[in-house]
Protein backbone atom coordinates (compact mmCIF):
# COMPACT_ATOMS: atom_id res chain seq x y z
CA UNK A 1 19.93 2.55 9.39
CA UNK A 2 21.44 -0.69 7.56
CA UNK A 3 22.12 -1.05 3.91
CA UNK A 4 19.30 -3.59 4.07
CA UNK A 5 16.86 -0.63 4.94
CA UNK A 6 17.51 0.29 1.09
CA UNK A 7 16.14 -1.95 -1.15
CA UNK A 8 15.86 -2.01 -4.91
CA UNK A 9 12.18 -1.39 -5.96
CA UNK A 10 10.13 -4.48 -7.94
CA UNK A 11 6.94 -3.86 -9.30
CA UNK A 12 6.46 0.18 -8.65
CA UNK A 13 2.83 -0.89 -6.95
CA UNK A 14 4.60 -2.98 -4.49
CA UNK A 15 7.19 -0.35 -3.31
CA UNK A 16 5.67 3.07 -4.15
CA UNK A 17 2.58 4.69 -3.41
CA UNK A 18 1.00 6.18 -6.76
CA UNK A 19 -2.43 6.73 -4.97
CA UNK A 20 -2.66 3.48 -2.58
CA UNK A 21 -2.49 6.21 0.34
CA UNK A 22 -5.36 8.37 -1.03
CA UNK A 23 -7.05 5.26 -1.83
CA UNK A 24 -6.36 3.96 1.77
CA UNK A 25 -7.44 7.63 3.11
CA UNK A 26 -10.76 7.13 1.01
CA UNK A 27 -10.93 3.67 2.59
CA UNK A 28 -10.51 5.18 5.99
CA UNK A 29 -13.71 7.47 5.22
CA UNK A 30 -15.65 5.08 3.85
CA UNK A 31 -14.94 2.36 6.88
CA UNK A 32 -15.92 5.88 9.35
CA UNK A 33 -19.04 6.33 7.39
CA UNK A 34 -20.34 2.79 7.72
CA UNK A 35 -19.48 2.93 11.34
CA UNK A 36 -21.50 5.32 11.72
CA UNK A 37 -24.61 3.95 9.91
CA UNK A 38 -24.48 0.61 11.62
CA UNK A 39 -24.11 1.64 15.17
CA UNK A 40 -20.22 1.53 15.17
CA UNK A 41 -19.54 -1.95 14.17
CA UNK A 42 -16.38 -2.19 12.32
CA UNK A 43 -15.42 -4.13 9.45
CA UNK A 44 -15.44 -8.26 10.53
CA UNK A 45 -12.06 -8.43 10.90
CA UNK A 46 -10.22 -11.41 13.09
CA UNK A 47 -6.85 -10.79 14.95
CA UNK A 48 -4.94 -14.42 14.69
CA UNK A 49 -2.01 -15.66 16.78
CA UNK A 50 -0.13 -18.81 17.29
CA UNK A 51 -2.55 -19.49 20.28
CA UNK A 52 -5.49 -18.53 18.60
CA UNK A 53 -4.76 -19.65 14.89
CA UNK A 54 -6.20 -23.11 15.27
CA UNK A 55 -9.33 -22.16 16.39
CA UNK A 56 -9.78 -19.00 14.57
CA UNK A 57 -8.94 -20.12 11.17
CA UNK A 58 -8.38 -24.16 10.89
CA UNK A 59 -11.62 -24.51 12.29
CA UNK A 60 -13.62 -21.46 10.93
CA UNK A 61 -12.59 -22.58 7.51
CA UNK A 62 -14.37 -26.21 8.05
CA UNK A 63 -17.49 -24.28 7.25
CA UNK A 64 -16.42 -21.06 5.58
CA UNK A 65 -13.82 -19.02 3.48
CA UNK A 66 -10.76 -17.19 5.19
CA UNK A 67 -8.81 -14.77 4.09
CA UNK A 68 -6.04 -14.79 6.12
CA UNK A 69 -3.69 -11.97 6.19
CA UNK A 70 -0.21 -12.27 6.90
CA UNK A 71 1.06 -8.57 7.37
CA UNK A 72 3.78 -6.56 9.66
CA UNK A 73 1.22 -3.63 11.53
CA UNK A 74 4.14 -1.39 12.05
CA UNK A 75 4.83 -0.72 8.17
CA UNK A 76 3.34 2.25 7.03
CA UNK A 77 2.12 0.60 3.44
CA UNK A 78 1.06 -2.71 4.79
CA UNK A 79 -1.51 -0.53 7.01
CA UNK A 80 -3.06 1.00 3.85
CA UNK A 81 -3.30 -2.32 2.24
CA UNK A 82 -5.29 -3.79 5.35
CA UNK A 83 -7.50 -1.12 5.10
CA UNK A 84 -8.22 -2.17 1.59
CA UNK A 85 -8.60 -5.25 2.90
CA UNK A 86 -11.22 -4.29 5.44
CA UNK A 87 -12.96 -2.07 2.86
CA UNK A 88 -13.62 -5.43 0.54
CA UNK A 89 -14.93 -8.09 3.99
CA UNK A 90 -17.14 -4.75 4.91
CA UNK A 91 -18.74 -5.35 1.43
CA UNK A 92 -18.53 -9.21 1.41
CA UNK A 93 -19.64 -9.82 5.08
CA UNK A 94 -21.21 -12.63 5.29
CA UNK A 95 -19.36 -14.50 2.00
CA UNK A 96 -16.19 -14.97 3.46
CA UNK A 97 -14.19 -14.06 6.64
CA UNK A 98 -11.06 -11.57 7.07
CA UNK A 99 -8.45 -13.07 9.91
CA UNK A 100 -5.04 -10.73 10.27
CA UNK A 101 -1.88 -11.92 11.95
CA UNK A 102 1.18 -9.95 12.68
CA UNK A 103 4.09 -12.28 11.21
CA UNK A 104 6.53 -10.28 13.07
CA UNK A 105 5.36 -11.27 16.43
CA UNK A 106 3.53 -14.74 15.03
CA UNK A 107 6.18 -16.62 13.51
CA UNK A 108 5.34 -20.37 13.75
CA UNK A 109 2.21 -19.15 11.36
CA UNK A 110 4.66 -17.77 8.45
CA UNK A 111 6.75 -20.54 9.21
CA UNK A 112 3.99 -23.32 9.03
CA UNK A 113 2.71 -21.54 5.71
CA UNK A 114 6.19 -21.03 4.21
CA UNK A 115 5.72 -17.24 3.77
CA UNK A 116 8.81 -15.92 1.79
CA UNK A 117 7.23 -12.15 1.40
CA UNK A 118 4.46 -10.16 3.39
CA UNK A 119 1.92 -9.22 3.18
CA UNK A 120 0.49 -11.96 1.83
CA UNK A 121 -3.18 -12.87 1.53
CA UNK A 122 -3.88 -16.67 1.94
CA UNK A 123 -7.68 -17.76 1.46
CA UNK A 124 -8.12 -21.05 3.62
CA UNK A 125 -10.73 -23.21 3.53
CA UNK A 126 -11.36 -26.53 5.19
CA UNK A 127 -8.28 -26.40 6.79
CA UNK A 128 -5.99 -25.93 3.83
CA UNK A 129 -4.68 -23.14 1.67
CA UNK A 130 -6.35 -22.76 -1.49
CA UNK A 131 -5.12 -19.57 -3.25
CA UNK A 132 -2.48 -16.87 -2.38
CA UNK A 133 -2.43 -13.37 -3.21
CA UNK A 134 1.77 -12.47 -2.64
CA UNK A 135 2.62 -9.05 -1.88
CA UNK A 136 0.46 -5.68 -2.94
CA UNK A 137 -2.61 -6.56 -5.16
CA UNK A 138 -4.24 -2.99 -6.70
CA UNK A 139 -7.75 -2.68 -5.74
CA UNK A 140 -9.28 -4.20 -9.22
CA UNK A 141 -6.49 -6.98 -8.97
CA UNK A 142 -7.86 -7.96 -5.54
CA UNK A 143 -11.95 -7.80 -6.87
CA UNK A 144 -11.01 -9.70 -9.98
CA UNK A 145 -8.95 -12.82 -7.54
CA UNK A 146 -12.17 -12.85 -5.18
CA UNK A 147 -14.18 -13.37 -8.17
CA UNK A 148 -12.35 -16.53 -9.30
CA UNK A 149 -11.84 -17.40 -5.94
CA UNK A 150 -15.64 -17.58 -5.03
CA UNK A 151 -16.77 -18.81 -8.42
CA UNK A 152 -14.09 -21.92 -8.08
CA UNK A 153 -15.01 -22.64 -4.91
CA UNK A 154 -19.24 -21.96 -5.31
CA UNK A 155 -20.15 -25.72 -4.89
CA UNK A 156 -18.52 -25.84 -1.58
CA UNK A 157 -19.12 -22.55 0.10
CA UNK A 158 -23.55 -21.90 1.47
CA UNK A 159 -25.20 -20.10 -0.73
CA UNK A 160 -24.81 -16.28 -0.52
CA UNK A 161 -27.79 -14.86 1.55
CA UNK A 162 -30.58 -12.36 0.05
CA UNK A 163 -28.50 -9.54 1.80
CA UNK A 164 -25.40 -10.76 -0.25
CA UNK A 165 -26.98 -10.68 -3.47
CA UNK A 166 -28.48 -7.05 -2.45
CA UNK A 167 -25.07 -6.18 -2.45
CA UNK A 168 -23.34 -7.65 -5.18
CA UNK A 169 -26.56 -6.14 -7.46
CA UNK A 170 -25.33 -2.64 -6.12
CA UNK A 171 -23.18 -0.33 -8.78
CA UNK A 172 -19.55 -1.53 -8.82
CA UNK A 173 -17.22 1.72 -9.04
CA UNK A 174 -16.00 2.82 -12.20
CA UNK A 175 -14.03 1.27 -14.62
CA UNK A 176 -9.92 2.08 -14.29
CA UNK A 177 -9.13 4.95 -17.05
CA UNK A 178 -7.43 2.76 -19.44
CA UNK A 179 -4.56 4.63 -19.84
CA UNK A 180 -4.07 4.55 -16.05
CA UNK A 181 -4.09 0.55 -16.67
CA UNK A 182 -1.91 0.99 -19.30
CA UNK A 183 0.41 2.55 -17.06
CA UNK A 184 0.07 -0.14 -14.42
CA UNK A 185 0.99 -3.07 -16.58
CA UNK A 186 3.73 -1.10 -18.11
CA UNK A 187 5.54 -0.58 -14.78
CA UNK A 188 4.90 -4.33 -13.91
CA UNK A 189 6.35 -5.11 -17.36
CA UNK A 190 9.73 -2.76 -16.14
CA UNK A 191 8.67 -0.18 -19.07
CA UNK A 192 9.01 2.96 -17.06
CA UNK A 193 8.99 4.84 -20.35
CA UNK A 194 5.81 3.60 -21.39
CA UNK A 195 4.32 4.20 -18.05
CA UNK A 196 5.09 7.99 -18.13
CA UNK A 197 4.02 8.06 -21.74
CA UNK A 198 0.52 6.83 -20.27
CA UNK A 199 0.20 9.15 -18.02
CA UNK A 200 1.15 11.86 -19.52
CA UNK A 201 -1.43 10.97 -22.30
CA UNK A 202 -4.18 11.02 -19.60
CA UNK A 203 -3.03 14.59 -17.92
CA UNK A 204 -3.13 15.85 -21.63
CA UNK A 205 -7.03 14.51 -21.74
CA UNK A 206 -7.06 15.64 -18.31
CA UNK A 207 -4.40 18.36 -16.96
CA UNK A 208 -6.09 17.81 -13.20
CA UNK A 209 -6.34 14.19 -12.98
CA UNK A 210 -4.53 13.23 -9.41
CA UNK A 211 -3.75 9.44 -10.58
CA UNK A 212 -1.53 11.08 -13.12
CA UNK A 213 -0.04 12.95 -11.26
CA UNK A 214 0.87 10.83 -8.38
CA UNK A 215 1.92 8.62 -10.96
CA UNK A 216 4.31 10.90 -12.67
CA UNK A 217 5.89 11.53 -9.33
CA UNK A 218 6.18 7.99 -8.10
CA UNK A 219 7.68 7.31 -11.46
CA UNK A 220 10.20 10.02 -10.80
CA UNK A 221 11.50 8.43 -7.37
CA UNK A 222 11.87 5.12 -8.87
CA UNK A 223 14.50 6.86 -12.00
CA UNK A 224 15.99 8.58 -9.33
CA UNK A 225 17.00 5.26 -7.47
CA UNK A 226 16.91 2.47 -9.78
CA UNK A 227 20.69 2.70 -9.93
CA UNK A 228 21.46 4.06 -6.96
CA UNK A 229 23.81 1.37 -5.18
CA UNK A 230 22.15 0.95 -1.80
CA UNK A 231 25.33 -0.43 -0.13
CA UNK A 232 27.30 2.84 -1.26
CA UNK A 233 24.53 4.97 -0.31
CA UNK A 234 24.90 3.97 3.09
CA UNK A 235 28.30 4.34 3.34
CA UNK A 236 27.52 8.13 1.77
CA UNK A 237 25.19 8.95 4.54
CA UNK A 238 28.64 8.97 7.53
CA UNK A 239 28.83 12.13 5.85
CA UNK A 240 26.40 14.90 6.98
CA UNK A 241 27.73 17.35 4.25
CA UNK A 242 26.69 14.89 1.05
CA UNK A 243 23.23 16.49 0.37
CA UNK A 244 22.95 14.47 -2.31
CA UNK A 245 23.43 11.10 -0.31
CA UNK A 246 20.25 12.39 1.95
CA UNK A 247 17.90 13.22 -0.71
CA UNK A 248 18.40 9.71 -2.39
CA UNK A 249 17.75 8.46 1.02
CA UNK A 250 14.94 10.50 1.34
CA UNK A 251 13.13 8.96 -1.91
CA UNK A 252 14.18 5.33 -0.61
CA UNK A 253 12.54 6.04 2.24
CA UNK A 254 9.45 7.34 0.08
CA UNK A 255 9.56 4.17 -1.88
CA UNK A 256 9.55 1.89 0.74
CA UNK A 257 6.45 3.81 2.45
CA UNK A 258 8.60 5.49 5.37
CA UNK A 259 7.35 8.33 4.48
CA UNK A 260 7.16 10.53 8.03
CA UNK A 261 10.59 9.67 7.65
CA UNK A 262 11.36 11.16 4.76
CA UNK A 263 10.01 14.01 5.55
CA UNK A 264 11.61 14.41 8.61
CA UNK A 265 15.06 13.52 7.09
CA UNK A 266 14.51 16.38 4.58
CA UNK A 267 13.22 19.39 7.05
CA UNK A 268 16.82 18.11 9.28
CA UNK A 269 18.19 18.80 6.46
CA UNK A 270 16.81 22.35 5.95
CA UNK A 271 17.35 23.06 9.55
CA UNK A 272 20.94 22.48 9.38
CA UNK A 273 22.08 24.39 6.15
CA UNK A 274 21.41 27.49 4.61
CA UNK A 275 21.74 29.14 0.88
CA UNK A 276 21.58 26.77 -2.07
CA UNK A 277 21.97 23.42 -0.11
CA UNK A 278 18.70 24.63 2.41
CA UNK A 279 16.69 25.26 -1.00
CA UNK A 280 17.56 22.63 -2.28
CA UNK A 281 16.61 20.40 0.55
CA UNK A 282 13.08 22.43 0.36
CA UNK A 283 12.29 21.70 -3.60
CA UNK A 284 13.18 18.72 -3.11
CA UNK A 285 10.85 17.55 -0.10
CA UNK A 286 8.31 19.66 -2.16
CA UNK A 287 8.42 17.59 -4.86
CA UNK A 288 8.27 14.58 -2.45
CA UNK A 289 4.72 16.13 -1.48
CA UNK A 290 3.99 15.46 -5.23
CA UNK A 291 3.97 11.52 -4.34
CA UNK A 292 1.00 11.25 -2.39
CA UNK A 293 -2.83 13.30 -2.69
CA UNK A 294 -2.86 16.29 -1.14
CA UNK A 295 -5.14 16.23 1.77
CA UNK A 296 -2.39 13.62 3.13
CA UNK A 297 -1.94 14.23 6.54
CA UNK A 298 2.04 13.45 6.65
CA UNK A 299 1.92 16.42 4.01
CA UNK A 300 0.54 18.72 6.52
CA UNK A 301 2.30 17.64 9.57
CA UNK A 302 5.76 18.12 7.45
CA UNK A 303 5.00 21.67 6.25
CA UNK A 304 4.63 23.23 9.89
CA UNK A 305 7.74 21.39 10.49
CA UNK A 306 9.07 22.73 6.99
CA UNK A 307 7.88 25.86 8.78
CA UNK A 308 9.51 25.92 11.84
CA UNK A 309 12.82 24.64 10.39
CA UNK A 310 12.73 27.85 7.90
CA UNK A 311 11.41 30.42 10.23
C-alpha cells in the first residue's frame, strides 16, 4: 500500500458510505425481483470499449439518449453506484439507454472525453456530450438531473411510449426526511457539525432510524481522519506494534469503500495481540460495523472471521 492509497475525503457522499451500500443492497433486490417477473431479462445495460464505442454509443445516440458510464468495475463503491444506475434505465427503459465502460482497461474513451475523475456519467446524444454528472450523485440528485436532462432535450428525443408514461404515472418513493437532507447539504457545505446536529435531531424523532445512524458513524470516520497526514500514516504502518497507525488505516480504507479490507486489516490485528490492544482492535472494527446496514454481507463474513481470530 502507497501513500496515494490514502486520500483526503471531499464531499462525505463521494468517499463514505452513509447508506449507498444498503441502498445498493436494496437495488440488488429490486433488480432480482424484476428478473424474475420478466423472464430474467436484466436491466438494458451496454458494455462499451474502444472497439465497440463508435458503434455502441456515437451511433446509438444519432437517434436516442446515452448515458454513458465511465466507471473502474473493480472498486467496491463504483459497483454500488452502477447498480443505482441500472435500478434508474430498469425504470426508464425505453427513454434513454445505459452504456458502461471500464476506464481502467478503455483509456482512449476517458482520454477522448477528458475524464479528470470517475465515475462519471456522460449523457450523449447525437454524437456529442450534452451533460455530465462528475463523481457520486445521491439517488434524488441523479432523478432530479434526468429530469432536466429529458425536459431540455424533449423536442429532440421520440415521444415517450404509452408504457413510459404508465411508468412515470406510478408512485415515486418518498420524499428524503428533511433533516436527512439537511444533513447532506451540510456535509457538502464542509459543516460536519451541522450534519451530526441533523441527525441527531432525526434519531431524537426517531431513536431507530438506520439513515441516522449510518450517518452518525460515517461522520465519525471522516473526524477521525480529516487530519490524519496520509503520507505519515504510511510511514506509521512499517511498524506492526502502532495500533493506532492500523485503525486509522482501517477507517481510510472504510472511507474509500475498501471495506473487506478493513475488516480484514482489523481481525489481523486481533489475531496477533492480546489484552487491551486485541480489545481494542475488536471495538473498534465493531464500531466500523456501525458504517454500513446491518444485513451487509461484509458484516457477516468479518464476524466469523472476528470469530475465528478470537476463539
Amino acid at each position: 500500500m502507497s501513500p496515494a492509497d490514502f486520500t483526503r475525503p471531499g464531499s462525505l457522499y463521494g468517499a463514505v458510505d452513509l447508506g449507498a451500500r444498503k441502498q445498493a443492497l436494496e437495488a440488488q433486490a429490486r433488480r432480482e425481483s424484476a428478473a424474475q417477473e420478466t423472464g430474467g431479462v436484466p436491466a438494458p445495460v451496454i458494455d462499451v470499449d474502444d472497439a465497440n464505442f463508435a458503434t455502441e454509443v456515437v451511433e446509438r445516440s444519432m437517434n436516442s439518449l446515452v448515458l454513458l458510464e465511465l466507471t473502474v468495475t473493480r472498486a467496491e463503491q463504483a459497483k454500488q453506484y452502477s447498480l443505482l444506475l441500472e435500478k434508474l434505465a430498469a425504470e426508464n427503459a425505453g427513454r434513454w439507454i445505459l452504456a458502461r465502460v471500464d476506464v481502467e482497461i478503455n483509456q482512449q474513451i476517458a482520454q477522448a472525453l477528458r475524464v479528470q475523475n470517475v465515475p462519471a456519467l456522460y449523457a450523449i446524444f447525437q454524437g456529442q456530450p450534452v451533460a455530465v454528472v462528475p463523481g457520486i450523485a445521491t439517488e434524488p440528485q441523479l432523478r432530479d438531473w434526468l429530469s432536466q436532462l429529458m425536459e431540455a432535450l424533449a423536442q429532440y428525443l421520440p415521444p415517450p411510449t404509452e408504457e413510459d408514461q404508465d411508468k412515470q404515472e406510478q408512485p415515486q418513493e418518498p420524499p428524503v426526511d428533511p433533516d436527512v437532507l439537511a444533513a447532506e447539504q451540510a456535509v457538502d457545505a464542509g459543516d460536519l457539525d451541522g450534519a451530526v446536529a441533523a441527525y441527531e435531531r432525526l434519531l431524537a424523532r426517531s431513536p431507530n432510524n438506520q439513515d441516522a445512524k449510518l450517518g452518525l458513524a460515517g461522520l465519525g470516520l471522516i473526524r477521525r481522519t480529516q487530519d490524519v497526514d496520509p503520507a505519515d500514516l504510511q510511514s506509521r504502518l512499517a511498524d506492526p506494534a502502532d495500533i493506532e497507525a492500523q485503525l486509522l488505516a482501517a477507517d481510510f480504507e472504510m472511507l474509500s469503500g475498501e471495506v473487506d479490507r478493513a475488516f480484514d486489516r482489523l481481525v489481523d490485528v486481533v489475531r496477533r495481540t492480546s489484552g487491551a490492544e486485541r480489545d481494542r482492535a475488536r471495538v473498534h472494527l465493531l464500531g466500523l460495523f456501525d458504517t454500513l446496514p446491518g444485513d451487509d454481507p461484509s458484516i457477516a463474513r468479518a464476524r466469523r472471521n472476528l470469530a475465528s481470530a478470537l476463539f
